[in-house]
Protein backbone atom coordinates (compact mmCIF):
# COMPACT_ATOMS: atom_id res chain seq x y z
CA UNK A 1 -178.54 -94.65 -32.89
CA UNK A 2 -174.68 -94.34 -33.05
CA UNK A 3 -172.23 -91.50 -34.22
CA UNK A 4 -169.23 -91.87 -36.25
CA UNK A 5 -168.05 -88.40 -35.56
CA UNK A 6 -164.83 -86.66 -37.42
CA UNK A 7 -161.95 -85.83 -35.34
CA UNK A 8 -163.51 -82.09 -34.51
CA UNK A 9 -166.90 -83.50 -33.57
CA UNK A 10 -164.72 -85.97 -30.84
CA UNK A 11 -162.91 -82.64 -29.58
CA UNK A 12 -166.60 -81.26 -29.08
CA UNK A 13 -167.52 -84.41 -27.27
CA UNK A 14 -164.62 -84.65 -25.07
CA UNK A 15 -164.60 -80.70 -23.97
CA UNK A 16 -168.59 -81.02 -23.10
CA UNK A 17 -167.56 -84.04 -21.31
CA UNK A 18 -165.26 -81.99 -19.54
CA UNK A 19 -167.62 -79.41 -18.53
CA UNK A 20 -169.95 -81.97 -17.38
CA UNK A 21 -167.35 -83.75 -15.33
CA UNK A 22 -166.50 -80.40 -13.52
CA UNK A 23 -169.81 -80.46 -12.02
CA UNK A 24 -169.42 -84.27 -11.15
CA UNK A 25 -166.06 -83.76 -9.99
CA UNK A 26 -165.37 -87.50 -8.52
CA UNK A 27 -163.73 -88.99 -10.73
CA UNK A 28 -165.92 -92.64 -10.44
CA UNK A 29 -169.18 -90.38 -11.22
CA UNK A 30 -167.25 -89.25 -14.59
CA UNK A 31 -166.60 -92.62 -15.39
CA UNK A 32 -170.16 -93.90 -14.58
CA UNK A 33 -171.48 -90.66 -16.48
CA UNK A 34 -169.51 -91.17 -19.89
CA UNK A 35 -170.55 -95.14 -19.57
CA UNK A 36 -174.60 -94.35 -18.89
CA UNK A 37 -174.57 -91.91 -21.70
CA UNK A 38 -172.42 -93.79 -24.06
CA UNK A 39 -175.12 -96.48 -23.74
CA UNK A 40 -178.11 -94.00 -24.06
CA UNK A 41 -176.30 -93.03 -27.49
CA UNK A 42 -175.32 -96.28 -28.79
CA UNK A 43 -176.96 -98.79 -29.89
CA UNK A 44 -179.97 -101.12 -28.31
CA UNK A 45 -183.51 -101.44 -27.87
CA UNK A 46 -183.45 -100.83 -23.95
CA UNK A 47 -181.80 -97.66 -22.84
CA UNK A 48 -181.80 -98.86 -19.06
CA UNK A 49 -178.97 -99.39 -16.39
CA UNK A 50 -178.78 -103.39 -17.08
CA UNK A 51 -178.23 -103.71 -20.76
CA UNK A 52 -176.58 -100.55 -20.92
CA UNK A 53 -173.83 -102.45 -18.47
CA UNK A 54 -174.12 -105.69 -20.16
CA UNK A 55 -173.07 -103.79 -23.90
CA UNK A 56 -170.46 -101.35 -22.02
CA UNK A 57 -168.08 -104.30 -20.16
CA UNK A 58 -167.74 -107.49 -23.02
CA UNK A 59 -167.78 -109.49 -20.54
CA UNK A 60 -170.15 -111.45 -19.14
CA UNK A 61 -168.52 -111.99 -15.78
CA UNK A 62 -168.30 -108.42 -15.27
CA UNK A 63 -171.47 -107.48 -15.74
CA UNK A 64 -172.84 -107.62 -12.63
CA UNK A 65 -170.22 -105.21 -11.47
CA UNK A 66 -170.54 -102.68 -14.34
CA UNK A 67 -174.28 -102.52 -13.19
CA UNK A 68 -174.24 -101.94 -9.85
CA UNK A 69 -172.01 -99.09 -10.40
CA UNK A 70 -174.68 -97.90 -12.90
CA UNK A 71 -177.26 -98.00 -10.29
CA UNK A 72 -175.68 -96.38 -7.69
CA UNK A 73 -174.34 -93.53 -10.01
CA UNK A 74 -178.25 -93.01 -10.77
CA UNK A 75 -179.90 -93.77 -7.40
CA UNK A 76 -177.08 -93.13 -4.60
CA UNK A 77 -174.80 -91.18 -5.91
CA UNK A 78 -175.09 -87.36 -4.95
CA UNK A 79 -174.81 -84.59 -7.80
CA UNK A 80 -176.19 -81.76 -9.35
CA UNK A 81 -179.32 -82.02 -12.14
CA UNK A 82 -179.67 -78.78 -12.43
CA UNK A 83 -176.18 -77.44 -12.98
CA UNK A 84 -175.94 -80.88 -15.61
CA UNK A 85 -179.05 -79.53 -17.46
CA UNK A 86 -177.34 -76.05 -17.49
CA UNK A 87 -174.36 -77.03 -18.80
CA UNK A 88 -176.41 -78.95 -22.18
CA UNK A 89 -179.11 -75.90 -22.77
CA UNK A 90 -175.82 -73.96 -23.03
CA UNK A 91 -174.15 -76.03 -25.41
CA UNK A 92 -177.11 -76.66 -27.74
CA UNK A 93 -178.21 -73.14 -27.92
CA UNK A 94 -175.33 -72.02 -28.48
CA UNK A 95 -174.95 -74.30 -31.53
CA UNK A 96 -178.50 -74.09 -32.62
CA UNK A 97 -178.64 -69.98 -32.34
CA UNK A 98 -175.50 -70.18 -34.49
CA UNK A 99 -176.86 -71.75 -36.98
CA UNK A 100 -180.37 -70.05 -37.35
CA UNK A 101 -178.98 -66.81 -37.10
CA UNK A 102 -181.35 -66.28 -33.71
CA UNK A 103 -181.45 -66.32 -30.54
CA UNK A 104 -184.06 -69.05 -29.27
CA UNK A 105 -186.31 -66.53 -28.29
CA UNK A 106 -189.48 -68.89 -28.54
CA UNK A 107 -190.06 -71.27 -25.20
CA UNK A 108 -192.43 -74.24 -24.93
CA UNK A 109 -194.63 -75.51 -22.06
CA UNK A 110 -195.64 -79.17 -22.41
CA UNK A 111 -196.03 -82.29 -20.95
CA UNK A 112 -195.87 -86.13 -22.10
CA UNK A 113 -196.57 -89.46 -20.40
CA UNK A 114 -194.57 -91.85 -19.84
CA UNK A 115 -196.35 -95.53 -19.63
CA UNK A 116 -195.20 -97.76 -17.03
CA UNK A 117 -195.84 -101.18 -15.59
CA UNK A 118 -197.43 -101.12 -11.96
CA UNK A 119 -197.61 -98.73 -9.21
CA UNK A 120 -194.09 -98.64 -7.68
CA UNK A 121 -192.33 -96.52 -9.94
CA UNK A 122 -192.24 -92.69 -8.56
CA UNK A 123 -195.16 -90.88 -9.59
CA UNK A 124 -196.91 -93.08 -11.66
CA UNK A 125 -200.61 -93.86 -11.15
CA UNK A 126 -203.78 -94.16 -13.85
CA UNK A 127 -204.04 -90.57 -15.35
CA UNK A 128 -204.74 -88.98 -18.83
CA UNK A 129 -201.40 -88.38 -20.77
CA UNK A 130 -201.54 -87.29 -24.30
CA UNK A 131 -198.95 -89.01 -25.51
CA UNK A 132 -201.66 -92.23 -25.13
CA UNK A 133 -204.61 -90.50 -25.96
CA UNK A 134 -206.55 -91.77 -22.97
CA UNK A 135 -206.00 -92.59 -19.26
CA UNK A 136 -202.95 -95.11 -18.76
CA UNK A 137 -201.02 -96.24 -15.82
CA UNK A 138 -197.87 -93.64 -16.67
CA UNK A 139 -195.59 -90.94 -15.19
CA UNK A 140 -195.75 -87.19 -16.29
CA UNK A 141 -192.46 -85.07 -17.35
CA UNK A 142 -193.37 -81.45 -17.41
CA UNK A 143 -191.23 -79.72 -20.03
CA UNK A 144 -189.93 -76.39 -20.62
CA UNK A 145 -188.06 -76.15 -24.44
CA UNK A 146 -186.34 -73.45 -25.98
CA UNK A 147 -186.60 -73.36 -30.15
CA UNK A 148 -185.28 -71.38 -33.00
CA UNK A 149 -186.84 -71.65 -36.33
CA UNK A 150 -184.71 -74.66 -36.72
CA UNK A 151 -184.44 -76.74 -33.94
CA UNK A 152 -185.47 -77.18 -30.23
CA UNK A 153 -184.15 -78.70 -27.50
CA UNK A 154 -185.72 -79.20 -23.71
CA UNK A 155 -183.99 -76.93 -20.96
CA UNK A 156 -185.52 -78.70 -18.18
CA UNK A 157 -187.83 -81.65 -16.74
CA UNK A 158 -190.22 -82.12 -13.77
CA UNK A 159 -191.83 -84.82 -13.09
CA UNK A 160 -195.72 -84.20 -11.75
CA UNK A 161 -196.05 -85.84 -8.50
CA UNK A 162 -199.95 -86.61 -7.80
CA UNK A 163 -201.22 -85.91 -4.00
CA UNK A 164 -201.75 -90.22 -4.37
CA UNK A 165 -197.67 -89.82 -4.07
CA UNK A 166 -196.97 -86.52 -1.99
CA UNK A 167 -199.81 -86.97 0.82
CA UNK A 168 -198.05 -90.64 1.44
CA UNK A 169 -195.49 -90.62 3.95
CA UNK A 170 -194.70 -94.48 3.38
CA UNK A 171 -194.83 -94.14 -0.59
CA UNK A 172 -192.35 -91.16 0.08
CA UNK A 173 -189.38 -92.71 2.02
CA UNK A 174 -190.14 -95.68 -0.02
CA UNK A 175 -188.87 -93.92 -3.17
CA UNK A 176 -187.10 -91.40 -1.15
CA UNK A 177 -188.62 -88.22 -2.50
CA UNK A 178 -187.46 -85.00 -0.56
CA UNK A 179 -189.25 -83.01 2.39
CA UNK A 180 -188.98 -80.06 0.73
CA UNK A 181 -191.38 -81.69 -2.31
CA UNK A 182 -194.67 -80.33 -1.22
CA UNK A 183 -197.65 -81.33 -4.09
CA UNK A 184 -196.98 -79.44 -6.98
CA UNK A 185 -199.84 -78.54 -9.98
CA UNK A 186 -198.33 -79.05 -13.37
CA UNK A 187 -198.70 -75.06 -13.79
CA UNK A 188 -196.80 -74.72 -10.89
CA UNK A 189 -193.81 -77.39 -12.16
CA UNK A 190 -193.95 -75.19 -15.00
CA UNK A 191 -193.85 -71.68 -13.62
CA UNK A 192 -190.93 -73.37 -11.56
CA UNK A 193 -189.15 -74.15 -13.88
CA UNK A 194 -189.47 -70.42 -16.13
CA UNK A 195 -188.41 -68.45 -12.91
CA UNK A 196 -184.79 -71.12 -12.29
CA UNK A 197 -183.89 -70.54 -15.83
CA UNK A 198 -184.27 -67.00 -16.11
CA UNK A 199 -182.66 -66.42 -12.77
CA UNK A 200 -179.76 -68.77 -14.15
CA UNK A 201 -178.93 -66.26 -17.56
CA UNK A 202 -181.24 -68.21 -20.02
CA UNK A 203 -183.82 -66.13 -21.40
CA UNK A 204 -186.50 -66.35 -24.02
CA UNK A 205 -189.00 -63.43 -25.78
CA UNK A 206 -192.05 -65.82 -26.23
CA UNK A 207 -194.30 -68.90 -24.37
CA UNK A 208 -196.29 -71.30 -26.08
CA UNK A 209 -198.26 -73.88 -24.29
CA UNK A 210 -201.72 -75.90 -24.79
CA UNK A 211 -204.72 -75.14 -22.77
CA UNK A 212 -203.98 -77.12 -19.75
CA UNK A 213 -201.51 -74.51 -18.89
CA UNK A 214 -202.87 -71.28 -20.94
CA UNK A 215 -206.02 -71.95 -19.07
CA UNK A 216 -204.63 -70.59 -16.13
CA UNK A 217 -204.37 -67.22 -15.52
CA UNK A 218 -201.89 -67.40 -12.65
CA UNK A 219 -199.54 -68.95 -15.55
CA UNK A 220 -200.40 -66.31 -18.20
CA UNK A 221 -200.06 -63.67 -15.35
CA UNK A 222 -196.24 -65.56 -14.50
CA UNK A 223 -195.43 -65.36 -17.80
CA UNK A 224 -195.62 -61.46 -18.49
CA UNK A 225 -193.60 -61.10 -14.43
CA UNK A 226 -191.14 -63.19 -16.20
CA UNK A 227 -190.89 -60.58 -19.43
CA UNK A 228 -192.54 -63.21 -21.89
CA UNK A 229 -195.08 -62.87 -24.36
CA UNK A 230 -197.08 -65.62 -24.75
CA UNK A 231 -199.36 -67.32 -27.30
CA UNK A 232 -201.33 -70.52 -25.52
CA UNK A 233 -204.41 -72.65 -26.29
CA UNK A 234 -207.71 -72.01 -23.82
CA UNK A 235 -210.63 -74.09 -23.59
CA UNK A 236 -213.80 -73.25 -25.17
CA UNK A 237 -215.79 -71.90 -21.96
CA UNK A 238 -213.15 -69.60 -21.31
CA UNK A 239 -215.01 -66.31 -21.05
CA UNK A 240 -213.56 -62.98 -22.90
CA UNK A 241 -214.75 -59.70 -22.79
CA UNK A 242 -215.09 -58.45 -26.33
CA UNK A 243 -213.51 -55.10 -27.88
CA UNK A 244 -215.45 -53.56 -30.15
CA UNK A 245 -213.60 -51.44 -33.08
CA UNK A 246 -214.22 -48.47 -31.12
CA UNK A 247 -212.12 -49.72 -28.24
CA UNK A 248 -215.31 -50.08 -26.28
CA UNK A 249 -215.97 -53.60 -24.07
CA UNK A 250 -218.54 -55.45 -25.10
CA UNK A 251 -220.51 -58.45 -22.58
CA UNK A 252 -218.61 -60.95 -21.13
CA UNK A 253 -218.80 -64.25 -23.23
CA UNK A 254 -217.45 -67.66 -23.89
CA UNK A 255 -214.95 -68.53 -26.67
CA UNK A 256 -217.07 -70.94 -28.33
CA UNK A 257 -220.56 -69.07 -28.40
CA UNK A 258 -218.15 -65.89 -29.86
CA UNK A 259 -216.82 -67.84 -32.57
CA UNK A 260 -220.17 -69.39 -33.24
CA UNK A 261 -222.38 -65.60 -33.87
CA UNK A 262 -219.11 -64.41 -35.74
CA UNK A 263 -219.75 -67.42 -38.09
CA UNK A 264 -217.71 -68.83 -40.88
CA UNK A 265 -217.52 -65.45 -43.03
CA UNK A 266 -215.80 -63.90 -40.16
CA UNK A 267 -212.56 -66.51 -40.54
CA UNK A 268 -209.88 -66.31 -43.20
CA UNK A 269 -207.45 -68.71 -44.63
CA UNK A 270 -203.45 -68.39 -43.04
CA UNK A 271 -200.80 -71.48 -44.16
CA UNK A 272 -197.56 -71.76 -41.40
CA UNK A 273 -195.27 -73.89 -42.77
CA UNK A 274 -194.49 -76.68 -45.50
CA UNK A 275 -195.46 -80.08 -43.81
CA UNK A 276 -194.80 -83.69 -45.19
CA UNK A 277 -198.12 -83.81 -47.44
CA UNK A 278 -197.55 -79.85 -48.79
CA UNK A 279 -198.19 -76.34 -47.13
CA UNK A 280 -200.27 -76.47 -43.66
CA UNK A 281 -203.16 -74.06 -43.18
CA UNK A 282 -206.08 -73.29 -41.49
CA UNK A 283 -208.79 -70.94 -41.52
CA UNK A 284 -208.53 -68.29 -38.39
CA UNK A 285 -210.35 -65.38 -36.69
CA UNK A 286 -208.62 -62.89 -34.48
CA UNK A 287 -210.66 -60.29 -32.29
CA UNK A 288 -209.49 -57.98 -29.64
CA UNK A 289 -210.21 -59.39 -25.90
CA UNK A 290 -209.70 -58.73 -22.38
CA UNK A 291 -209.53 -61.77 -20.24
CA UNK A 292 -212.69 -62.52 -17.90
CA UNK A 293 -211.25 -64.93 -15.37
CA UNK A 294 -211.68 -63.68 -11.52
CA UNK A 295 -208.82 -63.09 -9.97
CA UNK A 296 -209.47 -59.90 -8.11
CA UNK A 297 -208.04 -57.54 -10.82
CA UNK A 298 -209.84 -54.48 -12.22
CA UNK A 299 -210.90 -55.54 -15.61
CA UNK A 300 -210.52 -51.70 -16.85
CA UNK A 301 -206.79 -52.34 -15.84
CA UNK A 302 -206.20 -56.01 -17.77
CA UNK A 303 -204.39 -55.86 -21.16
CA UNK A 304 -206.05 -55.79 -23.95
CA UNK A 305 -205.01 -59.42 -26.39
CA UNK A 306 -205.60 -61.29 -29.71
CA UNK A 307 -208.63 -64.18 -29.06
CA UNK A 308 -207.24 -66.35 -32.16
CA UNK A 309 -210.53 -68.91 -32.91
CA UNK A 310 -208.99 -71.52 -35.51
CA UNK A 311 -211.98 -73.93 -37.46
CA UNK A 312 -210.82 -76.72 -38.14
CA UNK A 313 -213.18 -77.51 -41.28
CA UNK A 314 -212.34 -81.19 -41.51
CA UNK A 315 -213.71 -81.86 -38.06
CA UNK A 316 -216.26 -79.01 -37.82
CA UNK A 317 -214.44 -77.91 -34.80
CA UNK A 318 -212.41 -74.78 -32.82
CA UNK A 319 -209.78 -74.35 -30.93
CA UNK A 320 -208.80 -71.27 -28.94
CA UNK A 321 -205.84 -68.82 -28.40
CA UNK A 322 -205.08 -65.93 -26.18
CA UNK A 323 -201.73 -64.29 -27.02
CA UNK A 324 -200.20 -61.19 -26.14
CA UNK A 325 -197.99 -60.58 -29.00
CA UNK A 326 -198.07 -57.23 -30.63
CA UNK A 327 -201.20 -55.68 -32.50
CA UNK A 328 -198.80 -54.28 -35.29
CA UNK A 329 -197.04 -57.67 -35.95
CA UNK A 330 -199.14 -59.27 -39.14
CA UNK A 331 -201.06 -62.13 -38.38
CA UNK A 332 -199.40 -64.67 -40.82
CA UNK A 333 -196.65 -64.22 -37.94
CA UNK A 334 -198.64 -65.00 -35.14
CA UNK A 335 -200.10 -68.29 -36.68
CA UNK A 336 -196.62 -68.85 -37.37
CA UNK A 337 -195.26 -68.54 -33.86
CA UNK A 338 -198.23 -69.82 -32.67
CA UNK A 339 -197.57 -72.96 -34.70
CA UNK A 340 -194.50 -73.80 -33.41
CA UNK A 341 -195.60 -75.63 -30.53
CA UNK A 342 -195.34 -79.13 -32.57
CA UNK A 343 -191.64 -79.26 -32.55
CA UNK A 344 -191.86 -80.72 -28.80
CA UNK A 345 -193.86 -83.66 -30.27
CA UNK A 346 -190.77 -84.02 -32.38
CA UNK A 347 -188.59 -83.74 -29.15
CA UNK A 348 -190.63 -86.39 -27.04
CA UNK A 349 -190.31 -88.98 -30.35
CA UNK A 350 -186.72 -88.71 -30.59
CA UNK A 351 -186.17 -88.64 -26.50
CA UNK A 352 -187.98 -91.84 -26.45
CA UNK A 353 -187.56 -93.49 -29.74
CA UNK A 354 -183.69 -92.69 -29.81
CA UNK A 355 -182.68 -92.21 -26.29
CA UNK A 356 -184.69 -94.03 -23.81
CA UNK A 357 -185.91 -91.20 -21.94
CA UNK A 358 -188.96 -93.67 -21.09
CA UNK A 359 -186.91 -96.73 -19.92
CA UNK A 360 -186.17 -96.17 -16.15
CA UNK A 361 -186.54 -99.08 -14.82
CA UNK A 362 -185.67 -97.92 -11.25
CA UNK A 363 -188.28 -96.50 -8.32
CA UNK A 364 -186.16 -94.17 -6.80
CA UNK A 365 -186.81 -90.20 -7.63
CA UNK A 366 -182.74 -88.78 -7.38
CA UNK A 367 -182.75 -91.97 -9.66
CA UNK A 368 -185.29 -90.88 -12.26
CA UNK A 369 -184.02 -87.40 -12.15
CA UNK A 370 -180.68 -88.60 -12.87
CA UNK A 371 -181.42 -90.53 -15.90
CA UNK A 372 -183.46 -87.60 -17.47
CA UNK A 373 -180.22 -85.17 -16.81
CA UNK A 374 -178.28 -87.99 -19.15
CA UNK A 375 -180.64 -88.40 -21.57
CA UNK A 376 -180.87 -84.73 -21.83
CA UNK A 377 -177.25 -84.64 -21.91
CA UNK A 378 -177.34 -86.48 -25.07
CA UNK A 379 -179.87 -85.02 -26.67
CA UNK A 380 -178.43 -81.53 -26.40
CA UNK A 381 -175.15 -82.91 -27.97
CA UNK A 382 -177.14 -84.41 -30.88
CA UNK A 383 -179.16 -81.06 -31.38
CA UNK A 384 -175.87 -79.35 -31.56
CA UNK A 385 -174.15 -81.59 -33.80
CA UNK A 386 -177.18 -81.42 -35.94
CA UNK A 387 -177.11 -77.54 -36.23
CA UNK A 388 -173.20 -78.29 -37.28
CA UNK A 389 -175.11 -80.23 -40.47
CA UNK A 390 -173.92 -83.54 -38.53
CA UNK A 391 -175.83 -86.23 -39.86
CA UNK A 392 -176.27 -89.72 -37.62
CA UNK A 393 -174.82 -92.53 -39.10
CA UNK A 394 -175.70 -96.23 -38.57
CA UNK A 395 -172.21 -97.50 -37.21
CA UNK A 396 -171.13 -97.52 -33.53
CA UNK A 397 -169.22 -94.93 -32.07
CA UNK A 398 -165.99 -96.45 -31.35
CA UNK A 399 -165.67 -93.72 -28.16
CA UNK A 400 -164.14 -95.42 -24.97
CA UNK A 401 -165.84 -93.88 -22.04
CA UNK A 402 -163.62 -94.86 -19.43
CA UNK A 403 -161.11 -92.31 -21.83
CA UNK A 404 -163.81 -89.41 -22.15
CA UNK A 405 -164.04 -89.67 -18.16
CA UNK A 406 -160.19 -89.24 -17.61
């Protein structure tokens, strides 16, 4: 994946460099920064510290050398993720709201697995990812994206760290994992993660996530303290309280056994978007709800939502929504929004297929954290150069790092 960019695209490159070093300040960090990420660009199957080194030097005796600074830029040395991260939302959004013509006023919740070798590596142990379908031996990156109609690009990254990892002191100095990292639920990586970047000036309108998150009701309940709409996948025993058309509530009910006495007259056909084999669509219900989960709350006093029931004909299945956006906006909206939850599976190809955001091949969690804050470094200037129309092109970027470091 390398970029033969035109002498404005190289100004771009070296003023985001620029902001980027500012946070790094020391001036061997810059260096090691424009090196590692000039490697997670360029070409290469493995995106990792060692042949990243091996490609940057040319030559062989220096190798060695060129990677142990790598490694101790990711695992030693001491800088800020968070202000990194900051610094590429900014410049993407900027670049992608530009070019849309909106702000990015629709976030994503999601997670993805990322498959690893052993049991050393922070985090990982045998649990279901959906990435793999199934149960593997991975680590899991909680993700919070930002999208126009356009484009998307990921804001931040968590990594889930199972009570296997957080209730072992050993397993914690081992890979050096912080005090102040109690056990954290994905939900409450997530909800972490809304509340930093709204306090740090980047806002969005509208949540999306699947049903491992929309299933809870303290992150539905986060979401609306946090100004959001939201529109997020439930699981079929989810229970709803029905509104009638004369505003009255009906018995408390699962989402399955509703959509199965409305019955297939009660759904309609909505399309969403053009996909590669022609225009998606789906047949959907929508009924007014309130929310029956028990969280103390007077249920008189809960807002009234859209239950969204989509059949899936093929399969002879449902799937389930709860969503907050407005009565008065038409449904062929709402599928639409709703629908815009796949552009993260676009995200996690191109993080991993392009950039290596899976191939940390260090232990260490200031080490993994770093390498994610590069890679999302990168991506963020490829989503902006991609809202500028730049187009990728097969050649290597002929960009000397130790000179975008200066």
């Amino acid at each position: 994946m390398g970029y033969e960019l035109d002498a404005a695209a190289t100004g771009r490159l070296g003023d985001y460099f620029g902001e980027i070093g500012a946070v790094l300040r020391d001036k061997r960090k810059r260096a090691s920064f424009a090196t590692y990420a000039f490697g997670i660009l360029g070409e290469g199957d493995r995106k990792s510290a060692e042949p990243i080194a091996a490609r940057a030097c040319g030559d062989p005796d220096l190798a060695n050398a060129y990677h142990e600074r790598l490694l101790h830029f990711l695992a030693k040395a001491k800088w800020d993720d968070t202000k990194v991260r900051r610094i590429a939302a900014r410049h993407a959004l900027k670049a992608m709201e530009a070019q849309a013509g909106e702000r990015a006023d629709v976030w994503i919740v999601d997670d993805t697995g990322l498959l690893k070798q052993g049991e050393h590596s922070v985090g990982v142990q045998r649990q279901y990812t959906g990435s793999a379908g199934k149960i593997a031996n991975c680590q899991i990156a909680v993700t919070l994206s930002a999208a126009t109609s356009n484009d998307c690009v990921p804001v931040d990254v968590s990594l889930y760290l199972p009570e296997s990892w957080t209730s072992d002191p050993a397993r914690r100095r081992k890979a050096r994992i912080p005090d102040a990292e109690p056990f954290a639920s994905k939900v409450d990586l997530a909800v972490g993660m809304v509340c930093r970047a709204c306090l740090d000036g980047i806002t969005g309108d509208i949540m999306l996530a699947d049903s491992a998150y929309g299933e809870s009701s303290q992150f539905r309940k986060s979401m609306r303290l946090y100004g959001f709409d939201y529109a997020v996948g439930v699981r079929c025993l989810t229970k709803v309280f029905p509104i009638d058309s004369q505003g009255r509530m009906r018995e408390k009910i699962s989402v399955r056994d509703l959509g199965e006495r409305l019955g297939p007259k009660a759904f309609r056909r909505h399309s969403w978007r053009d996909g590669t084999k022609g225009r998606l669509s789906g047949r959907f219900c929508f009924r007014r709800v309130k929310a029956a989960h028990d969280d103390g709350t007077i249920v008189d006093e809960r807002e009234e939502q859209w239950l969204i029931i989509e059949w899936d004909e093929d399969r002879d299945k449902m799937q389930f929504h709860l969503t907050t956006l407005p009565r008065r906006m038409s449904k062929k909206k709402i599928i639409r929004i709703l629908k815009e939850r796949w552009k993260t599976e676009r995200v996690y190809q191109e993080l991993k297929g392009e950039l290596g955001f899976d191939h940390f091949e260090g232990r260490s969690w200031p080490g993994w954290h770093h390498h994610v804050s590069v890679v999302l470094s990168c991506y963020a200037f490829v989503v902006a150069e991609r809202a500028r129309r730049f187009s990728p092109s097969q050649t290597t970027t002929t960009y000397d790092p130790q000179q975008c470091a200066a």
